[in-house]
PDB file of N, CA and C in Angstrom:
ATOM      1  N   UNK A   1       0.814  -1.185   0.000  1.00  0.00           N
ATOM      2  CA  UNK A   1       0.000   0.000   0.000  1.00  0.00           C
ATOM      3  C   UNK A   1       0.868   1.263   0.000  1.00  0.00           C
ATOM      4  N   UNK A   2       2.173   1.056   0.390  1.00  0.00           N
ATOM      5  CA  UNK A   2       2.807   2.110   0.670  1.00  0.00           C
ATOM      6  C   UNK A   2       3.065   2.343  -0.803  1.00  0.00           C
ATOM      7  N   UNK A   3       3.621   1.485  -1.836  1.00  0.00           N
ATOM      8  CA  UNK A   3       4.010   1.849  -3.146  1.00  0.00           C
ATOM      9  C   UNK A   3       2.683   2.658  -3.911  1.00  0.00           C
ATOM     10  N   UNK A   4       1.704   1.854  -3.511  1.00  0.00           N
ATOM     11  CA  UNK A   4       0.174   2.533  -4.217  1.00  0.00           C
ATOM     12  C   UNK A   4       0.558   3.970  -3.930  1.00  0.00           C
ATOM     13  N   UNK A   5       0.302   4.257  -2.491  1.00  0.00           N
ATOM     14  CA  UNK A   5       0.283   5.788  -2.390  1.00  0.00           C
ATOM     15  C   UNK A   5       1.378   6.747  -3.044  1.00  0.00           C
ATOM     16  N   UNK A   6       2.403   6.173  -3.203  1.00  0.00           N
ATOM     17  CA  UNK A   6       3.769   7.047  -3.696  1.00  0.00           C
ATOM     18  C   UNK A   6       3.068   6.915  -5.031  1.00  0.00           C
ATOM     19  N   UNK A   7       2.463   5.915  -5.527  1.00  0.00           N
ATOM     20  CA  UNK A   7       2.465   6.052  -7.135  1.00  0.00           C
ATOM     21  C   UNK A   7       1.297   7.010  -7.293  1.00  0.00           C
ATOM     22  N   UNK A   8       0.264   7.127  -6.750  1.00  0.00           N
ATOM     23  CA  UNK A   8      -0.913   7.679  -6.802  1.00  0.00           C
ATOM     24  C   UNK A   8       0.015   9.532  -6.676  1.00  0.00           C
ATOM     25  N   UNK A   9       0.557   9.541  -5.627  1.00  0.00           N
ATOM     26  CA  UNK A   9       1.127  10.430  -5.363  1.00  0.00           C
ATOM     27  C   UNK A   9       1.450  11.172  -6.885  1.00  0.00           C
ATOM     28  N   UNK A  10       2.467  10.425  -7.080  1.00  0.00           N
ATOM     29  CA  UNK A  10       3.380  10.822  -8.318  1.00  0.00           C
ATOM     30  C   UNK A  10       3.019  10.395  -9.713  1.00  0.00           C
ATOM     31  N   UNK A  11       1.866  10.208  -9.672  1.00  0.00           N
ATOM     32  CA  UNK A  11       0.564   9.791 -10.989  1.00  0.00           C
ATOM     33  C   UNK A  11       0.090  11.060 -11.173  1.00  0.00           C
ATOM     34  N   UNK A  12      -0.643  11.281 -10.174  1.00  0.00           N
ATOM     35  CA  UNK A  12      -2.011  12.262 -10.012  1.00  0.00           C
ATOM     36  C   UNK A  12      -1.319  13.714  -9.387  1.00  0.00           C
ATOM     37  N   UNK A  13      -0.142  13.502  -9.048  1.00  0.00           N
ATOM     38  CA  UNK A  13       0.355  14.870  -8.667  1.00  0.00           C
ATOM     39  C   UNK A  13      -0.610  15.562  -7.475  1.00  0.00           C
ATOM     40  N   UNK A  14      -0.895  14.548  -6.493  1.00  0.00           N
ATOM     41  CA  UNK A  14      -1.802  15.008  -5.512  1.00  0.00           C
ATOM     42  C   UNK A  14      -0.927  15.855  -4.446  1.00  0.00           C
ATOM     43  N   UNK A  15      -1.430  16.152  -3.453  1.00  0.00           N
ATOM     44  CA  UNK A  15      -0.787  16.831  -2.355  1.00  0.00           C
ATOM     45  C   UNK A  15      -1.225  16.102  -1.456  1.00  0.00           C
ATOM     46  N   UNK A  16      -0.067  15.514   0.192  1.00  0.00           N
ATOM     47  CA  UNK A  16       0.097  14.522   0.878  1.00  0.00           C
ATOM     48  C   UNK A  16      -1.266  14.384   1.565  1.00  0.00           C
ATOM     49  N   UNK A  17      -2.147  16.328   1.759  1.00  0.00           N
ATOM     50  CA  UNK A  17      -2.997  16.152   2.302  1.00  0.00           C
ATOM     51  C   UNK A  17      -4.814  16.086   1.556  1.00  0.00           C
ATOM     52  N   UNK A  18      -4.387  16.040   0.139  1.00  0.00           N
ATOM     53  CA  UNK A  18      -5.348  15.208  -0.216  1.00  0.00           C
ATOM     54  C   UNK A  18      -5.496  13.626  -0.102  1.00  0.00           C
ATOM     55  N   UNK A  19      -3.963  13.329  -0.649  1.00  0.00           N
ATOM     56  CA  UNK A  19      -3.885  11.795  -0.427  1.00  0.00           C
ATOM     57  C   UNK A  19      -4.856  11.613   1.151  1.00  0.00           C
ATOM     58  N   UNK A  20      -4.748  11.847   2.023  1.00  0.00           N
ATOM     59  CA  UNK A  20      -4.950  11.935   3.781  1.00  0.00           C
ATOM     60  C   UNK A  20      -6.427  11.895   3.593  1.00  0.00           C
ATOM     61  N   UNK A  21      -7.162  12.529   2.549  1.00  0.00           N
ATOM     62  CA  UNK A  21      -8.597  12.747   2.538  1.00  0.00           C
ATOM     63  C   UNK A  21      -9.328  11.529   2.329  1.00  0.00           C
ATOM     64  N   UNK A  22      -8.295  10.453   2.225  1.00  0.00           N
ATOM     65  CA  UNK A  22      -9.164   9.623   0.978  1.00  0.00           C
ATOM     66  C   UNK A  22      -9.310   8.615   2.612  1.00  0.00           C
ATOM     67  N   UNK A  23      -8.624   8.691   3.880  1.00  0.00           N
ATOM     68  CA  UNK A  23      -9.012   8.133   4.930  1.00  0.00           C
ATOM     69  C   UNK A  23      -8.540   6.618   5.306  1.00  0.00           C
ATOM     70  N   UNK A  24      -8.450   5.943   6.394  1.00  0.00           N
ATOM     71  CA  UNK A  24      -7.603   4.867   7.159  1.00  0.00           C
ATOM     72  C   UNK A  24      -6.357   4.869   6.683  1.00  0.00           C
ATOM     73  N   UNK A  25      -6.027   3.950   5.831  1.00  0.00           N
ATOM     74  CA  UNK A  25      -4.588   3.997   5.507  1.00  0.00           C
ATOM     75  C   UNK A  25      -3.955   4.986   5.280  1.00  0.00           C
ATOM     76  N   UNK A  26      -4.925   5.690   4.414  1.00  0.00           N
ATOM     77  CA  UNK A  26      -4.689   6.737   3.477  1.00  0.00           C
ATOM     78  C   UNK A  26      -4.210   8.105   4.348  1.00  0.00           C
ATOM     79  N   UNK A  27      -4.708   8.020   5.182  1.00  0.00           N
ATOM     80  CA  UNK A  27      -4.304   9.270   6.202  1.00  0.00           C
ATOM     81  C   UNK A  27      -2.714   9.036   7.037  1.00  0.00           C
ATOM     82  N   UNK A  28      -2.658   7.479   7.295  1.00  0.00           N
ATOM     83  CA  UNK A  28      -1.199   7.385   8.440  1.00  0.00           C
ATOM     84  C   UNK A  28      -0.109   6.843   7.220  1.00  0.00           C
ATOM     85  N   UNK A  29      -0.231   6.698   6.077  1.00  0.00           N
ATOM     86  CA  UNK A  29       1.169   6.393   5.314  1.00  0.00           C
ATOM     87  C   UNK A  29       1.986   7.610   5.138  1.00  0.00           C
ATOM     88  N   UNK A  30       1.601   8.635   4.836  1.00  0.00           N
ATOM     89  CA  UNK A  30       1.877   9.932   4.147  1.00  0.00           C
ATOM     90  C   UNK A  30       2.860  10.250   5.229  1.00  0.00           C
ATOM     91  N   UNK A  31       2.621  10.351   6.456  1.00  0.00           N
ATOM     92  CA  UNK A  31       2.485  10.470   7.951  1.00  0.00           C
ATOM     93  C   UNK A  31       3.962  10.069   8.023  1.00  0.00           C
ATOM     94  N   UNK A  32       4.066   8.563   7.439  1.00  0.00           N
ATOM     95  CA  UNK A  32       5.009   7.682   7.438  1.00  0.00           C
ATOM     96  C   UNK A  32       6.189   8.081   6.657  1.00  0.00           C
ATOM     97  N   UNK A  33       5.952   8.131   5.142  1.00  0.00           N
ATOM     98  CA  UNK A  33       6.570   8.919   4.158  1.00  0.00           C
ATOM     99  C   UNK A  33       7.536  10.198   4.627  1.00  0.00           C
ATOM    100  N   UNK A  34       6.520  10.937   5.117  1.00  0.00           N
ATOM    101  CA  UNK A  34       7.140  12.130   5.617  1.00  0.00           C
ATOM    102  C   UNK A  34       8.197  12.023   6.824  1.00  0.00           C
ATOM    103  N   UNK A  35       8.187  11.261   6.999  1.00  0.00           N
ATOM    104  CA  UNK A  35       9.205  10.991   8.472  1.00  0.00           C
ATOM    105  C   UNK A  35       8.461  11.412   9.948  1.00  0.00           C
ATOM    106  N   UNK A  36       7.009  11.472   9.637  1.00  0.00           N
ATOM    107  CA  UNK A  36       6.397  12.115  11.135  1.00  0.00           C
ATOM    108  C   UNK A  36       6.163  10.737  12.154  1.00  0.00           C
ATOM    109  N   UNK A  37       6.248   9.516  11.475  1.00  0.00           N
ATOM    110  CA  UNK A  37       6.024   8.384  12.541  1.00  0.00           C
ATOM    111  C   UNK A  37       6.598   7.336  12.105  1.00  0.00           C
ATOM    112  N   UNK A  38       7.168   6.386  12.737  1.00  0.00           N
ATOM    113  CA  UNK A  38       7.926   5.355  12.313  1.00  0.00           C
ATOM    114  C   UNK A  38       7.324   4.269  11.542  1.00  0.00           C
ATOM    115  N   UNK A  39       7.710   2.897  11.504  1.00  0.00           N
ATOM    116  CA  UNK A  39       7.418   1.845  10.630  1.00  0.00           C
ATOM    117  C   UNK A  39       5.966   1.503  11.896  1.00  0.00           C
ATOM    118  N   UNK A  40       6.771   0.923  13.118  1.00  0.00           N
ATOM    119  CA  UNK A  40       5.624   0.269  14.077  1.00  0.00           C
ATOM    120  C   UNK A  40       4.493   1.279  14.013  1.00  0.00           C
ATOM    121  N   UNK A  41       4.928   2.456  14.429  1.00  0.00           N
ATOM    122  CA  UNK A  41       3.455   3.380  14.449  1.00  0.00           C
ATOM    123  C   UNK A  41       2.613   3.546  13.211  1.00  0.00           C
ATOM    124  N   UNK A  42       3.533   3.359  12.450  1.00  0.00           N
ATOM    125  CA  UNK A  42       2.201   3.592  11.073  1.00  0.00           C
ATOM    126  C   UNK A  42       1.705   2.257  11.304  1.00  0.00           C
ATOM    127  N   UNK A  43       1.788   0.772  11.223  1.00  0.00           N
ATOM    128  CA  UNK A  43       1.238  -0.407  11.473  1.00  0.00           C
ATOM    129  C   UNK A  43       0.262  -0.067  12.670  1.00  0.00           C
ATOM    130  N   UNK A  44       0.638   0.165  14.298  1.00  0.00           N
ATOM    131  CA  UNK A  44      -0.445   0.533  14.908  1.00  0.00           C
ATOM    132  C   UNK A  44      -1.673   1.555  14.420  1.00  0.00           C
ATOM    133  N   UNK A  45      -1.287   2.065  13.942  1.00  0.00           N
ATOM    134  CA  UNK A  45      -2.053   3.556  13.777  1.00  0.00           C
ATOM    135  C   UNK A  45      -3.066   2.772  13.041  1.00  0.00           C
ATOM    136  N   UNK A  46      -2.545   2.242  11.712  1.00  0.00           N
ATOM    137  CA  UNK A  46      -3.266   2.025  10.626  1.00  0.00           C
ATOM    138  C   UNK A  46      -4.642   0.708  11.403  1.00  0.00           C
ATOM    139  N   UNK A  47      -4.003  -0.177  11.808  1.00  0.00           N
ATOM    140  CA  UNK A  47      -4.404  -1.052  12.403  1.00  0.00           C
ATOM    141  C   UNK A  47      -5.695  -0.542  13.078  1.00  0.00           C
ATOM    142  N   UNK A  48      -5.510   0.281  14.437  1.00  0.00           N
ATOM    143  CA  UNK A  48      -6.891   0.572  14.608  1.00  0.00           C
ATOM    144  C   UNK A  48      -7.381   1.632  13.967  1.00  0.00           C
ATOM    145  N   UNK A  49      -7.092   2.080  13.266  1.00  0.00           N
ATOM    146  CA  UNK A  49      -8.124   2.959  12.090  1.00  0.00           C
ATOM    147  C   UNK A  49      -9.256   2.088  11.419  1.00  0.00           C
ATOM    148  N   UNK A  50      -8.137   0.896  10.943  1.00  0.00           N
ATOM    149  CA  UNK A  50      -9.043  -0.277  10.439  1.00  0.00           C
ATOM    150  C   UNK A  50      -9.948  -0.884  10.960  1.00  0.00           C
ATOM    151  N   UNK A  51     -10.158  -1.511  12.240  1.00  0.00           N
ATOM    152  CA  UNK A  51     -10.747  -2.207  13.592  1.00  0.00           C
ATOM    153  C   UNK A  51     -11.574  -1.150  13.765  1.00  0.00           C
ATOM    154  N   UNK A  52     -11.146   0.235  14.346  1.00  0.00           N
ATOM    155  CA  UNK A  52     -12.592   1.146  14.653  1.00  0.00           C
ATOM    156  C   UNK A  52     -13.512   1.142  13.380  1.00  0.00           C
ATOM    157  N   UNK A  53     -13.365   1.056  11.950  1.00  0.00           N
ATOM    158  CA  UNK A  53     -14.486   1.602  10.884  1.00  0.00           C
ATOM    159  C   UNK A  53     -14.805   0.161  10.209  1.00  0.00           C
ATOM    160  N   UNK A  54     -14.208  -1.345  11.065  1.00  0.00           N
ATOM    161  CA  UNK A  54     -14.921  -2.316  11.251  1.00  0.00           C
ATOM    162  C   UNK A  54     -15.894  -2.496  11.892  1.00  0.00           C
ATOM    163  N   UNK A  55     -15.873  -1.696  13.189  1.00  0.00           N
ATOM    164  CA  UNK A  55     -16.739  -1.823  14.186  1.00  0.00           C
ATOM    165  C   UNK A  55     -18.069  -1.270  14.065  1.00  0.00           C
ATOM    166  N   UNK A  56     -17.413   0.332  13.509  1.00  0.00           N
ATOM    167  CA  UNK A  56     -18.778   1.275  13.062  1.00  0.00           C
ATOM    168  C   UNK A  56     -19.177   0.671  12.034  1.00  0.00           C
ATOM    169  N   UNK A  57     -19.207  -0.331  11.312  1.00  0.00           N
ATOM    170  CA  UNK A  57     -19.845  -1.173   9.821  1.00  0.00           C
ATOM    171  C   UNK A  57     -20.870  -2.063  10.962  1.00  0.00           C
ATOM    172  N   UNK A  58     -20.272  -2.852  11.528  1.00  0.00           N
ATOM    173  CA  UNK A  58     -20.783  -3.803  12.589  1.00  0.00           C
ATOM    174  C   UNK A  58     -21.907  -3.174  12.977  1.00  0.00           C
ATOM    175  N   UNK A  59     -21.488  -2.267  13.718  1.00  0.00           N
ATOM    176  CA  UNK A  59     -22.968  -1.535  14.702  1.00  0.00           C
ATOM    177  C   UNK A  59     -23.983  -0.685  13.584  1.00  0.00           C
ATOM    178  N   UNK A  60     -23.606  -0.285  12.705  1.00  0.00           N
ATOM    179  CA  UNK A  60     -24.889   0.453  11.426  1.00  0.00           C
ATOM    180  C   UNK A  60     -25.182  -1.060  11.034  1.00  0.00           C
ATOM    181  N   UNK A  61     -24.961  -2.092  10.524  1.00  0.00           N
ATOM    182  CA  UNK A  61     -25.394  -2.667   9.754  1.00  0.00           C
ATOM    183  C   UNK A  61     -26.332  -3.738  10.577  1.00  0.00           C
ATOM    184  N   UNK A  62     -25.905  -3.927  12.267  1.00  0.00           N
ATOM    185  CA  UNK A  62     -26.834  -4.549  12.594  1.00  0.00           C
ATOM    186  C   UNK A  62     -28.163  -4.492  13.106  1.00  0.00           C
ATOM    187  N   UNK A  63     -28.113  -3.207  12.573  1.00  0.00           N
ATOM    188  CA  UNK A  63     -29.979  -2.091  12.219  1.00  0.00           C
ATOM    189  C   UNK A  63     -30.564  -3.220  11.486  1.00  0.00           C
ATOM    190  N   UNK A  64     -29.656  -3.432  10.528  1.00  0.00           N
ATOM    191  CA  UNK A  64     -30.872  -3.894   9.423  1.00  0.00           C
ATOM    192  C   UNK A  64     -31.193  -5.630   9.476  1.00  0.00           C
ATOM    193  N   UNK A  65     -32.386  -5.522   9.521  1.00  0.00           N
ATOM    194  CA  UNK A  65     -33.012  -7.327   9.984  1.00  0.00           C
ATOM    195  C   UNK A  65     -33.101  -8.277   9.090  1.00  0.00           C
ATOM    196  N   UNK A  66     -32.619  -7.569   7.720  1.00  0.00           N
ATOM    197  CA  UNK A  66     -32.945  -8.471   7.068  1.00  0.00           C
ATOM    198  C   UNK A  66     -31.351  -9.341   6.276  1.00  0.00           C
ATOM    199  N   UNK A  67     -29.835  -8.432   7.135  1.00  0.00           N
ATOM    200  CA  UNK A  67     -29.235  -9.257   6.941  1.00  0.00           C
ATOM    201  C   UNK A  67     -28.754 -10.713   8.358  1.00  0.00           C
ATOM    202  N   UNK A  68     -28.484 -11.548   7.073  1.00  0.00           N
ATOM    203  CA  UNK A  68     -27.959 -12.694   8.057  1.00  0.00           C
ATOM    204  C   UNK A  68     -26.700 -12.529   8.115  1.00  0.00           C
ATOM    205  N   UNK A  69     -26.891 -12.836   9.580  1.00  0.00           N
ATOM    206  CA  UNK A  69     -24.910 -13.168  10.110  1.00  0.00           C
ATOM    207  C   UNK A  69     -24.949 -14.484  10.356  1.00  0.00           C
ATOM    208  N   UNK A  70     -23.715 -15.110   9.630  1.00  0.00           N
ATOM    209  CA  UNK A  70     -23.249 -16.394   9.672  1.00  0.00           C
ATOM    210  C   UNK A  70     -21.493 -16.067   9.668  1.00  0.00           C
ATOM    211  N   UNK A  71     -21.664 -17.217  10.789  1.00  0.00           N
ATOM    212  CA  UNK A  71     -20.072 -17.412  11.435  1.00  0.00           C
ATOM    213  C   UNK A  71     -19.125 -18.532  10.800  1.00  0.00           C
ATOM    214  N   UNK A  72     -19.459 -19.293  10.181  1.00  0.00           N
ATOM    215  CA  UNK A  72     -19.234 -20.158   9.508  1.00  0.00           C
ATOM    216  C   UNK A  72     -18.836 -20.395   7.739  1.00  0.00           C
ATOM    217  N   UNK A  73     -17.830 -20.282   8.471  1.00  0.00           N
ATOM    218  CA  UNK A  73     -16.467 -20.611   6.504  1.00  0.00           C
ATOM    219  C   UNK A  73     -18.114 -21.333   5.639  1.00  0.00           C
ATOM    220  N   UNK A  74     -18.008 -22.638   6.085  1.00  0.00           N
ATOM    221  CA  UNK A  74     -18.711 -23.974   5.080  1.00  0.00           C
ATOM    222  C   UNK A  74     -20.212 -23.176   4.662  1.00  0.00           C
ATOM    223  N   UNK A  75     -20.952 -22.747   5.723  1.00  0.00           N
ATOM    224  CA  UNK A  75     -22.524 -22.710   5.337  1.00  0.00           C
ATOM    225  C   UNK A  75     -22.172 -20.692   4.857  1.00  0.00           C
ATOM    226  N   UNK A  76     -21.453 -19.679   4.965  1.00  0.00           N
ATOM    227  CA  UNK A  76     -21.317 -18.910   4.055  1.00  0.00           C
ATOM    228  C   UNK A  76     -20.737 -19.174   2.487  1.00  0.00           C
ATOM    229  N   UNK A  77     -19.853 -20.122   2.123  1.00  0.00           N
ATOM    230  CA  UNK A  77     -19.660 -20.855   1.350  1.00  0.00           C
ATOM    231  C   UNK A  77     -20.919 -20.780   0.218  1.00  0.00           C
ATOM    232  N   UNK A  78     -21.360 -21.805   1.178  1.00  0.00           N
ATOM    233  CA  UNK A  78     -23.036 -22.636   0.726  1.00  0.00           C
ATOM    234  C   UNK A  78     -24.060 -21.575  -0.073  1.00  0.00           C
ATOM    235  N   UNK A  79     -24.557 -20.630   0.772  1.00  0.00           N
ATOM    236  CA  UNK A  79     -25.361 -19.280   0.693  1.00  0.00           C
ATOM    237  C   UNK A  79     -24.554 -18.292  -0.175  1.00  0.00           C
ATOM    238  N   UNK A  80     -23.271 -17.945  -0.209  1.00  0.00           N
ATOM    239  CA  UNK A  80     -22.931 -17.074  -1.455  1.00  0.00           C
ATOM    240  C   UNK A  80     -23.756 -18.140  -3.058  1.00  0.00           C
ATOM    241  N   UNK A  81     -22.891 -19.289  -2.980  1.00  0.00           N
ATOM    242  CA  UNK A  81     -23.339 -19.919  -4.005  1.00  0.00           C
ATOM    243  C   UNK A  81     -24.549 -19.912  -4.367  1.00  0.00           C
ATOM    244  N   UNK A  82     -25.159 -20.201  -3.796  1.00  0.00           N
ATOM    245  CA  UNK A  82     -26.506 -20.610  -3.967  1.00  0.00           C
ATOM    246  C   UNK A  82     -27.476 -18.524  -4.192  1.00  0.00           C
ATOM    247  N   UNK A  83     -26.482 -17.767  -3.499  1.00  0.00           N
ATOM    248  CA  UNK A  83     -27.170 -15.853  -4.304  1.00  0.00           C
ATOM    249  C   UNK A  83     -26.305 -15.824  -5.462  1.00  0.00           C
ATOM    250  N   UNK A  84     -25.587 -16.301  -5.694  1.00  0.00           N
ATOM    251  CA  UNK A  84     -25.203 -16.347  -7.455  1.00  0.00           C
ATOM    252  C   UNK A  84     -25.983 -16.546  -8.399  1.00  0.00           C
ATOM    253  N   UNK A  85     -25.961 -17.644  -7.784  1.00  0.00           N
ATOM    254  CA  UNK A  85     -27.290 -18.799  -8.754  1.00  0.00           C
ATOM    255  C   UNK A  85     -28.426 -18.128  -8.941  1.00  0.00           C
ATOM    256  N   UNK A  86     -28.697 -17.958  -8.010  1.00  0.00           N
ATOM    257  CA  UNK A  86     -30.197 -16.337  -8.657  1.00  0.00           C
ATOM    258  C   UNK A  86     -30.221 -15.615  -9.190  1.00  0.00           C
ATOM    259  N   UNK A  87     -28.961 -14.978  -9.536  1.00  0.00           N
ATOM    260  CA  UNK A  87     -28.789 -13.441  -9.641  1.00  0.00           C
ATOM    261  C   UNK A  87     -28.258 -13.548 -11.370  1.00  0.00           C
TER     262      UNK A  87
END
């Protein structure tokens, strides 16, 4: 991801703090790049950036009743296949 952003960077001729706009990763590499935080801290940083806007997905989405949560590799497996097949 780090090469993405340098290339995006130096593609699109963005500025570090647009790159930053685009959010999670996107905000603590630049960070990194620039020399403002090390290797471990950009990994932490990034890490729970990721985990918190897992969580906020988790809690909006379990509003809605009409999705199923399944914990299970085999029977999600099963059920993708079988919404293919419909669709």
């Amino acid at each position: 991801m780090i090469k993405e952003i340098e290339n995006i960077k130096r593609k699109y001729n963005l500025s570090w703090r647009k790159i930053q706009s685009f959010g999670l990763a996107y905000y603590w590499i630049p960070e990194f790049l620039l020399g403002n935080i090390d290797k471990e801290q950009l990994k932490e940083k990034v890490f729970r950036a990721e985990r918190g806007y897992a969580k906020r997905q988790r809690t909006w989405f379990k509003r809605d009743n009409t999705i199923i949560w399944e914990n299970n590799f085999t029977e999600i497996d099963i059920l993708t296949k079988r919404f293919l097949k419909t669709k």
